[in-house]
C-alpha atoms as a PDB file:
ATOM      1  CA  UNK A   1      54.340 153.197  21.237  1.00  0.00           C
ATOM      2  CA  UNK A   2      54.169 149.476  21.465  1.00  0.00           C
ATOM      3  CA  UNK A   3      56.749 147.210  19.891  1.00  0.00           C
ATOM      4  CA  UNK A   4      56.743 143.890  18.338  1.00  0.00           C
ATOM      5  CA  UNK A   5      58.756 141.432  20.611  1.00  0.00           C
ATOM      6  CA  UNK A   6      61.433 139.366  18.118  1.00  0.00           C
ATOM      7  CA  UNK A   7      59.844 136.227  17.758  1.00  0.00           C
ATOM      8  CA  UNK A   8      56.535 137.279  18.106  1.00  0.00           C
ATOM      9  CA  UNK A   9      54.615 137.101  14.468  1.00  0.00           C
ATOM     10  CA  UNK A  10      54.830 135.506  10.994  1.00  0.00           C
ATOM     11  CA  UNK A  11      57.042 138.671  10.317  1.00  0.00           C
ATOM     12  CA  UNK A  12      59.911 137.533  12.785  1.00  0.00           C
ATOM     13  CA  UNK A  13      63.520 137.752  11.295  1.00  0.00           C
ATOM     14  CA  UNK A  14      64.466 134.768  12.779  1.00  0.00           C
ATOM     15  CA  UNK A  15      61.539 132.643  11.401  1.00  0.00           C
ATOM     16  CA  UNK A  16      62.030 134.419   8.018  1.00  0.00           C
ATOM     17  CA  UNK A  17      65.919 133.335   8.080  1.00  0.00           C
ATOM     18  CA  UNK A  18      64.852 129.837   8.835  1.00  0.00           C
ATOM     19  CA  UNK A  19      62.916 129.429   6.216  1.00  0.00           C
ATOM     20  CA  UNK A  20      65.375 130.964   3.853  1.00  0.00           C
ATOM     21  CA  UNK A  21      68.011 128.039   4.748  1.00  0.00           C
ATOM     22  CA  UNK A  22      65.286 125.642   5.337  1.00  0.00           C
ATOM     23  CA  UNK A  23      64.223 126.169   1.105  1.00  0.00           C
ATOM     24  CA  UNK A  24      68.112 126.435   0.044  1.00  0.00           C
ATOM     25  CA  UNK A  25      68.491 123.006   1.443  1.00  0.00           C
ATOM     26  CA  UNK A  26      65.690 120.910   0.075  1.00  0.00           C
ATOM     27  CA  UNK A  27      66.725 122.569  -2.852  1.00  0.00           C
ATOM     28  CA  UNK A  28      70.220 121.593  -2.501  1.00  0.00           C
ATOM     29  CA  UNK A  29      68.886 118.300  -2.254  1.00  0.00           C
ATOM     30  CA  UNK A  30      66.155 118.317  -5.336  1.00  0.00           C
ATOM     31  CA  UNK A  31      68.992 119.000  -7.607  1.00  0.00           C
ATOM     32  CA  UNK A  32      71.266 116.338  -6.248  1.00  0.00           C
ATOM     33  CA  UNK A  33      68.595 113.662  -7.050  1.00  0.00           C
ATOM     34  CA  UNK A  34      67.717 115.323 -10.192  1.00  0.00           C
ATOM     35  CA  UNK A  35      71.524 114.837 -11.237  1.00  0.00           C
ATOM     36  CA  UNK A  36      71.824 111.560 -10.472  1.00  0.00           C
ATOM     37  CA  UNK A  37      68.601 110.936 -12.074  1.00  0.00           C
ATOM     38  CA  UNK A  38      69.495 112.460 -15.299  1.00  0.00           C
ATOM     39  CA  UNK A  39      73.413 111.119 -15.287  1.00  0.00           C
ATOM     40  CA  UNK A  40      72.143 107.304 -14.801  1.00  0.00           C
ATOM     41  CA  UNK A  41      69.320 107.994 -17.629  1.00  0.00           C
ATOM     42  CA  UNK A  42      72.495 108.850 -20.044  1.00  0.00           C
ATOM     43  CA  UNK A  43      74.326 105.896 -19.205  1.00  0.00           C
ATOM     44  CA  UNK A  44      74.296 103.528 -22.174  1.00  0.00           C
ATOM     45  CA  UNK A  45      72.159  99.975 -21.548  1.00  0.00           C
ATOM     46  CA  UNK A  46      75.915  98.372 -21.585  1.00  0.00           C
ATOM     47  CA  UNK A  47      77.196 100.806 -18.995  1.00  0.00           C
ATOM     48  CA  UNK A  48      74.151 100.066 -17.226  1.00  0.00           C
ATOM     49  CA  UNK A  49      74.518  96.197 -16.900  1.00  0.00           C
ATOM     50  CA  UNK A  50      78.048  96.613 -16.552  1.00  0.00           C
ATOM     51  CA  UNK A  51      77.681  99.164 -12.990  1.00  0.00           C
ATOM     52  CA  UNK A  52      74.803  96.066 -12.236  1.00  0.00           C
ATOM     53  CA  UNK A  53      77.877  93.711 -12.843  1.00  0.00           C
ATOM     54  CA  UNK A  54      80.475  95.301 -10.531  1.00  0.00           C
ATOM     55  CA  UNK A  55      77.704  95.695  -7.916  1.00  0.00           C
ATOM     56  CA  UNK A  56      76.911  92.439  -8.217  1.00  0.00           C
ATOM     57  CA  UNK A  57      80.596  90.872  -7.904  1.00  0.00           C
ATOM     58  CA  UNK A  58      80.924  93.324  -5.377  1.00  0.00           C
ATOM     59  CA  UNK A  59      77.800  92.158  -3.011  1.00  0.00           C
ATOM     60  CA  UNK A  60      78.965  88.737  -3.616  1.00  0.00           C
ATOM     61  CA  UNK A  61      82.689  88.959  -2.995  1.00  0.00           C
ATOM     62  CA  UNK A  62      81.324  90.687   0.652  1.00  0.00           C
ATOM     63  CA  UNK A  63      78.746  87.496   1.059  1.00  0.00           C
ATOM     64  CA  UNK A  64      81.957  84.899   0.555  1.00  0.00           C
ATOM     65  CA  UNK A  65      83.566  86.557   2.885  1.00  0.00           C
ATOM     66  CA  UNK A  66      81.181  87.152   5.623  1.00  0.00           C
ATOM     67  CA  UNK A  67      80.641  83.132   4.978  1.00  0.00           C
ATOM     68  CA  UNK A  68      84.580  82.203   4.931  1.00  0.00           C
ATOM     69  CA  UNK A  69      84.847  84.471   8.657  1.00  0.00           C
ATOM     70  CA  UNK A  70      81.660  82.749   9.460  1.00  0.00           C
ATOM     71  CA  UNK A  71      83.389  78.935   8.890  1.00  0.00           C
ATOM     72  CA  UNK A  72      86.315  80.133  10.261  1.00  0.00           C
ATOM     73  CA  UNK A  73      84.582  81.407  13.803  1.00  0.00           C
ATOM     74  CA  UNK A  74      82.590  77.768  13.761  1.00  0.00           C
ATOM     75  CA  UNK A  75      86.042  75.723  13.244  1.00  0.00           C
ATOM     76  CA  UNK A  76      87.350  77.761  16.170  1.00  0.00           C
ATOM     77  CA  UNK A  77      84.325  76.821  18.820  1.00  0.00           C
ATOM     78  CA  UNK A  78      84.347  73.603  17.466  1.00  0.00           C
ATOM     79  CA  UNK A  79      87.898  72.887  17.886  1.00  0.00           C
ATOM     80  CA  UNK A  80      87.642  74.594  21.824  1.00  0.00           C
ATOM     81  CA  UNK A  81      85.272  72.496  22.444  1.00  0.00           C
ATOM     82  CA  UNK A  82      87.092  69.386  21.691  1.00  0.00           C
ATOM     83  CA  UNK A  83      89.995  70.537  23.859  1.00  0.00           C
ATOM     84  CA  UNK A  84      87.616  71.140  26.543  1.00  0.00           C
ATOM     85  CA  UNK A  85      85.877  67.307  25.916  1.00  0.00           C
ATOM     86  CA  UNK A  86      89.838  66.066  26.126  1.00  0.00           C
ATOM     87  CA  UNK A  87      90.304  67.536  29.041  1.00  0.00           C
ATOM     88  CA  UNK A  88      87.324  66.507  30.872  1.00  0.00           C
ATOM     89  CA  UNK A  89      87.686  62.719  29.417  1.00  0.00           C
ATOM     90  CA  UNK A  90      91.574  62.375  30.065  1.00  0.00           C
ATOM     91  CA  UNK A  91      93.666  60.693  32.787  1.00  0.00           C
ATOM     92  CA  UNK A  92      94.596  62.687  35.645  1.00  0.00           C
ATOM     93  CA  UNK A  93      96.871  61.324  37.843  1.00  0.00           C
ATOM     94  CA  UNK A  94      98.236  62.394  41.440  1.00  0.00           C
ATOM     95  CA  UNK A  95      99.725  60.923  44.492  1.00  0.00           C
ATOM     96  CA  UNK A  96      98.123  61.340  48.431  1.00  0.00           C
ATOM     97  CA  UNK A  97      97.310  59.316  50.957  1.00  0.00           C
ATOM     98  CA  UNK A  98     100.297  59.119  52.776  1.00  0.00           C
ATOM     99  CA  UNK A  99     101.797  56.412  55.700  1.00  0.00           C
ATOM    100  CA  UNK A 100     105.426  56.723  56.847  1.00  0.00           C
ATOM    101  CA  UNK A 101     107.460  54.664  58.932  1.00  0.00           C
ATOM    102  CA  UNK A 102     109.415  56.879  60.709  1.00  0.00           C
ATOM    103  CA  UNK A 103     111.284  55.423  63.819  1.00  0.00           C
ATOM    104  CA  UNK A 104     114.871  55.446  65.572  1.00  0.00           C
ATOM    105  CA  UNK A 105     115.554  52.185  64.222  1.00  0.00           C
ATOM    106  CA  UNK A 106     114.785  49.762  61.261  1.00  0.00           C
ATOM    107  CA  UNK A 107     113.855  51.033  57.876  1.00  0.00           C
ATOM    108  CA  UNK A 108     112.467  54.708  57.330  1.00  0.00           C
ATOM    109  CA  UNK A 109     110.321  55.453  54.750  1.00  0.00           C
ATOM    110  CA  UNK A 110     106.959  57.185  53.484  1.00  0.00           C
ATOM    111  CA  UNK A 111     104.112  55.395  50.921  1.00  0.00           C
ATOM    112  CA  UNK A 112     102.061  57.678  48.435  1.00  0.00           C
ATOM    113  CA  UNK A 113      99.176  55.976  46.892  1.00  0.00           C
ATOM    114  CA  UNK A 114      99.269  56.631  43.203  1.00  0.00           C
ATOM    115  CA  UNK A 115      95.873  57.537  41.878  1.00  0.00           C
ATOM    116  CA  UNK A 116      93.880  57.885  38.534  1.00  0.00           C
ATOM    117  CA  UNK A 117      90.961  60.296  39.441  1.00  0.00           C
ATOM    118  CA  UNK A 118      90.107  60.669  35.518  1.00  0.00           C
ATOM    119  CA  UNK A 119      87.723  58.901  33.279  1.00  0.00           C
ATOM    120  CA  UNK A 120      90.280  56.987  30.950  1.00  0.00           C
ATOM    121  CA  UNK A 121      93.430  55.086  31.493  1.00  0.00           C
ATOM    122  CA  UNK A 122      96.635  56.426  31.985  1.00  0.00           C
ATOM    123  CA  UNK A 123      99.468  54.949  29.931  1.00  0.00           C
ATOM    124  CA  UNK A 124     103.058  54.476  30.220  1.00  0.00           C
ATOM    125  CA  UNK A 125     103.009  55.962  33.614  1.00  0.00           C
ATOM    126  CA  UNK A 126     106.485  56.202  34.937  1.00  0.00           C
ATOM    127  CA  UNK A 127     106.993  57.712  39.185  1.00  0.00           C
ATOM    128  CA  UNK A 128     109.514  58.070  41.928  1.00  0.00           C
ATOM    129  CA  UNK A 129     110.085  59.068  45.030  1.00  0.00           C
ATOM    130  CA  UNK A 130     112.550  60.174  47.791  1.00  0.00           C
ATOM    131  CA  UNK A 131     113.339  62.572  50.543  1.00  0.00           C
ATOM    132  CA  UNK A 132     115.093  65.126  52.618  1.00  0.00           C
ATOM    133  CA  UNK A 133     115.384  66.309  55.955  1.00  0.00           C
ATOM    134  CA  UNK A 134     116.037  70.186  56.678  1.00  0.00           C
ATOM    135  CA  UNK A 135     116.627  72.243  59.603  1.00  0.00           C
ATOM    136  CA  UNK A 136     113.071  73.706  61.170  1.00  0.00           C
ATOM    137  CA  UNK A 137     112.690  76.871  59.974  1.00  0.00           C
ATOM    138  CA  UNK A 138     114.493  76.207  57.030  1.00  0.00           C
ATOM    139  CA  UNK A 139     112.120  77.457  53.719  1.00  0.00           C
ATOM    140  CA  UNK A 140     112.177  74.922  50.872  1.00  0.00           C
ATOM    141  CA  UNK A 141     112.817  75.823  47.402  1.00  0.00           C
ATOM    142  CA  UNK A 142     112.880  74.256  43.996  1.00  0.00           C
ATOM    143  CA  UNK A 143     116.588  74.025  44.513  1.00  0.00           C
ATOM    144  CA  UNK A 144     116.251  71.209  47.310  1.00  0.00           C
ATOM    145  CA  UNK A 145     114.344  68.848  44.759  1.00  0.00           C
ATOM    146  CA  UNK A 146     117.028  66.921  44.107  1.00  0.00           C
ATOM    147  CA  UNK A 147     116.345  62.940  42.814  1.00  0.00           C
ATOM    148  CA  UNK A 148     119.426  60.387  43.545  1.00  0.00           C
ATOM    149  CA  UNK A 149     120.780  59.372  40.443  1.00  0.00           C
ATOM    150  CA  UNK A 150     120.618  55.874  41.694  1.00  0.00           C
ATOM    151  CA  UNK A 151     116.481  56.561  42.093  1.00  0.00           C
ATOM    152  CA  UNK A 152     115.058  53.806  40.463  1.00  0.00           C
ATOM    153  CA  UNK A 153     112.142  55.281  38.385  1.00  0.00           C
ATOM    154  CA  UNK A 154     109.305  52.568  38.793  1.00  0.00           C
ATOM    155  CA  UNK A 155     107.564  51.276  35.493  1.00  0.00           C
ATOM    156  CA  UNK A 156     103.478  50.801  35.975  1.00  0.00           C
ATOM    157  CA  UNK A 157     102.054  50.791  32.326  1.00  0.00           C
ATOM    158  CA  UNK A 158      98.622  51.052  32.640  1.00  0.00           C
ATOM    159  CA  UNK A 159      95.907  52.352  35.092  1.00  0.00           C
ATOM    160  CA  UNK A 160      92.805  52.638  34.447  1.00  0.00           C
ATOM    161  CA  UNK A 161      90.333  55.446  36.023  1.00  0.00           C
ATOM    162  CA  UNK A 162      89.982  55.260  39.947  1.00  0.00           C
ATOM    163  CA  UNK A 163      92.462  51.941  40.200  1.00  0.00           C
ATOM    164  CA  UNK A 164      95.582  53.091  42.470  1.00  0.00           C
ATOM    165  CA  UNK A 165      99.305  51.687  43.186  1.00  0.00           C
ATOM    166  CA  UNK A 166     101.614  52.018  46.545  1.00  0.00           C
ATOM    167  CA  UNK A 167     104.544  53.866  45.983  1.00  0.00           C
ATOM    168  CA  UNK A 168     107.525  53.689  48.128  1.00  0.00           C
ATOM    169  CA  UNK A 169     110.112  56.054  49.227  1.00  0.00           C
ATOM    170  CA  UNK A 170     113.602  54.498  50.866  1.00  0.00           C
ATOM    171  CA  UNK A 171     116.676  54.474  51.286  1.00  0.00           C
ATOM    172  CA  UNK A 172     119.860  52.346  52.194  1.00  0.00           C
ATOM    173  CA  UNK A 173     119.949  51.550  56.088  1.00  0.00           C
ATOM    174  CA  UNK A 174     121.005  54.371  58.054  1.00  0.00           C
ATOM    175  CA  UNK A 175     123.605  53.807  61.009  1.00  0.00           C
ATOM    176  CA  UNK A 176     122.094  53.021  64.441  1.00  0.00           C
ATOM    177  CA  UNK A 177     123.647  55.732  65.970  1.00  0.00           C
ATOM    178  CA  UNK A 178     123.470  58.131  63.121  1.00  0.00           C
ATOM    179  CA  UNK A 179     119.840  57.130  62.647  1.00  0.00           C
ATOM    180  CA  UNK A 180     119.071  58.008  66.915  1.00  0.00           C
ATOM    181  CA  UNK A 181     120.071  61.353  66.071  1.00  0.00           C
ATOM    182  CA  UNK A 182     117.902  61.867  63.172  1.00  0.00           C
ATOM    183  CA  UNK A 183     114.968  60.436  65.016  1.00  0.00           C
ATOM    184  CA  UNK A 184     115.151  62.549  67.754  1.00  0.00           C
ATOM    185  CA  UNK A 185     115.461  65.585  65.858  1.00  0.00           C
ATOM    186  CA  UNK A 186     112.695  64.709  63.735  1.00  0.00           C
ATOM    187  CA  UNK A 187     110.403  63.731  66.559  1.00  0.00           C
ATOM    188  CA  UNK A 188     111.424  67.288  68.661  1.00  0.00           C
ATOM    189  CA  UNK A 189     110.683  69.103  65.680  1.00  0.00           C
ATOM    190  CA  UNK A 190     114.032  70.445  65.536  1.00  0.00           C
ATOM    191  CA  UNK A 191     114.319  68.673  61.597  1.00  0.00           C
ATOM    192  CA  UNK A 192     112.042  68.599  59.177  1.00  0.00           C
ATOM    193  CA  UNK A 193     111.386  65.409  57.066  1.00  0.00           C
ATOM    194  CA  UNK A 194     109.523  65.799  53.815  1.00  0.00           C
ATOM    195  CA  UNK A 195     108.864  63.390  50.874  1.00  0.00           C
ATOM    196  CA  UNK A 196     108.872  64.264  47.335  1.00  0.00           C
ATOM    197  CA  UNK A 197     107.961  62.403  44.150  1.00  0.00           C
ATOM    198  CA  UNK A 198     107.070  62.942  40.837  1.00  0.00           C
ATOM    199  CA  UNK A 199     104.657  61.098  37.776  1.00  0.00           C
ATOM    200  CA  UNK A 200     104.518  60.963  34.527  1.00  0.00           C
ATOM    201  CA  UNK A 201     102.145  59.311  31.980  1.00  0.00           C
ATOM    202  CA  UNK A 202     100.450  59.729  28.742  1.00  0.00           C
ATOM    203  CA  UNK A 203      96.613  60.429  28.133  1.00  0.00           C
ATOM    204  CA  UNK A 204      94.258  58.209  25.553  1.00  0.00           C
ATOM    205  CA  UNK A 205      94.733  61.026  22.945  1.00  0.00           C
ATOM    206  CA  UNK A 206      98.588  60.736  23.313  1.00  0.00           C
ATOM    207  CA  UNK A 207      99.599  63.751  25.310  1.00  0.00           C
ATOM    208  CA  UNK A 208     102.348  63.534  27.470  1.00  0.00           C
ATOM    209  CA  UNK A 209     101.421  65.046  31.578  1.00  0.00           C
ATOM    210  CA  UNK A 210     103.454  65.009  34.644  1.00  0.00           C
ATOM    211  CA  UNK A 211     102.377  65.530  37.958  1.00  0.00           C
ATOM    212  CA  UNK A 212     104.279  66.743  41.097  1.00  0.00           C
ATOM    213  CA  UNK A 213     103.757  65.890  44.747  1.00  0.00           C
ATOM    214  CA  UNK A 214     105.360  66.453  48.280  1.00  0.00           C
ATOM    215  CA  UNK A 215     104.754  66.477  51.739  1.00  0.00           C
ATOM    216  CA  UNK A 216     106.245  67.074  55.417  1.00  0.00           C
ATOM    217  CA  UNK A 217     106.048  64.982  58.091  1.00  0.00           C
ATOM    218  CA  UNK A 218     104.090  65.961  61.113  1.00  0.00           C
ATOM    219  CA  UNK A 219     105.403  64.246  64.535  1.00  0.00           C
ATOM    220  CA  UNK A 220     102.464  65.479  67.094  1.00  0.00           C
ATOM    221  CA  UNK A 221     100.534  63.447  64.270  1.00  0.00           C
ATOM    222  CA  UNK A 222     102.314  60.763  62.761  1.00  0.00           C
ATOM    223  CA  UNK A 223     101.058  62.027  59.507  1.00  0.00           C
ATOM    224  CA  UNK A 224     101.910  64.677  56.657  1.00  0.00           C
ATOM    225  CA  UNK A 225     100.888  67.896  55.174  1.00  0.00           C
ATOM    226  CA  UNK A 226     101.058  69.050  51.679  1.00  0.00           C
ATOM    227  CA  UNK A 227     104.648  71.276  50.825  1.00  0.00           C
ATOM    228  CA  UNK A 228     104.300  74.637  50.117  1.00  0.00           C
ATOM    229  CA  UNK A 229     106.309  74.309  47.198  1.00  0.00           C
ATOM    230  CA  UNK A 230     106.187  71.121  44.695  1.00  0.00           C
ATOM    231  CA  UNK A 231     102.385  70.434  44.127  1.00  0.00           C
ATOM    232  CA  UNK A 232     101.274  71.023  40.785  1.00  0.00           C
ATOM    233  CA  UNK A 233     101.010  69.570  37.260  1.00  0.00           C
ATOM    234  CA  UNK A 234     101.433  70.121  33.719  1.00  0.00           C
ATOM    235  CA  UNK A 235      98.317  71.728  33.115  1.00  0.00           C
ATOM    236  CA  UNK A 236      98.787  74.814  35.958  1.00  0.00           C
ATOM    237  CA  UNK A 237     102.174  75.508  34.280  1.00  0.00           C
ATOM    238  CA  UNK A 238     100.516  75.953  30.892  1.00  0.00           C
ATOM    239  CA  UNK A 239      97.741  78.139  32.374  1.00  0.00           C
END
């Protein structure tokens, strides 16, 4: 005898149990509504305008303070961006372009042009300069930065964007015989000469900056090369 397949006709338990749950819930939800329907319709007109009150108060309260986070997010991109237009209007100052004078006898020493590559002045700029000579091979550290405390630290006030100064790096005359030996070394490659210096100024807005510099004599050359160590400023120790 043939049999009716589940699924198969508007008989089919399945459909008839999915309309049974189907009804119950838009029932479910018909008497919901119809509660809250009836329960507001009891409410007395001054309960009424009082819930419109608090939802009111509420709403608002929310506005203000979707306005104050507002101002507050617009104060902070503001005030970025004027740190950003600072930075990109201030001073910056560094030292290169180096000459040295490096021979067995007479004076020895090593220039760095001072430079303002910014777009304002630089004020109250203070710098100095000096040098040490280490064994080849040797691997110089923050440790050998070491200023004379009879450095004179040189006084330029002013400069003003892409104007530059000379500044000098001696010392007190070395013996003749003394000074053979150095030479010699130096120019073998056996010791290592570098020059070190450092500057310091103020930016138009009033912020204090320093910058570092140093550099090691090449022989073959008769010119320098940056340190490994001892080139930076203010601004990369901050980042």
């Amino acid at each position: 005898m043939p049999y009716e397949k589940i699924g198969d006709g508007p008989n089919d338990p399945i459909d008839r149990l999915c309309d049974y749950w189907g009804l119950r819930f838009i029932g479910y939800i018909e008497r919901k509504l119809e509660k809250r329907r009836a329960k507001k319709n009891e409410q007395i007109p001054q309960d009424r305008a009082a819930s419109s009150t608090a939802a009111a108060t509420i709403w608002m309260a929310a506005f203000t303070c979707i306005l104050a986070g507002v101002g507050i997010g617009t104060m902070c991109i503001l005030k970025n961006q004027l740190e950003e237009m600072k930075q990109d209007q201030r001073a910056w100052m560094g030292g290169g372009d180096y000459t040295y004078s490096i021979t067995d006898s007479g004076p020895i020493s090593s220039t760095a042009m001072v430079l303002n590559f910014g777009k304002t002045p630089a004020l109250d700029i203070l710098h100095r300069i000096t040098g040490t000579t280490k064994p080849n091979g040797y691997i110089l550290t923050d440790s050998d930065i070491i200023y004379p405390v009879d450095l004179p630290t040189l006084k330029s006030g002013t400069l003003f964007p892409n104007q530059h100064i000379p500044l000098n790096a001696g010392g007190p005359p070395m013996d003749p015989e003394k000074q053979k030996i150095w030479f010699n070394n130096v120019a073998r490659g056996d010791w290592i000469q570098y020059f070190f210096g450092d500057i310091r100024y103020k930016d138009i807005f009033g912020k204090d900056h320093w910058t570092h510099f140093c550099t090691q004599y090449v022989p073959v050359t008769k010119g320098g090369t940056p340190c490994a160590i001892y080139n930076d400023t203010d601004d990369e120790k901050m980042q």
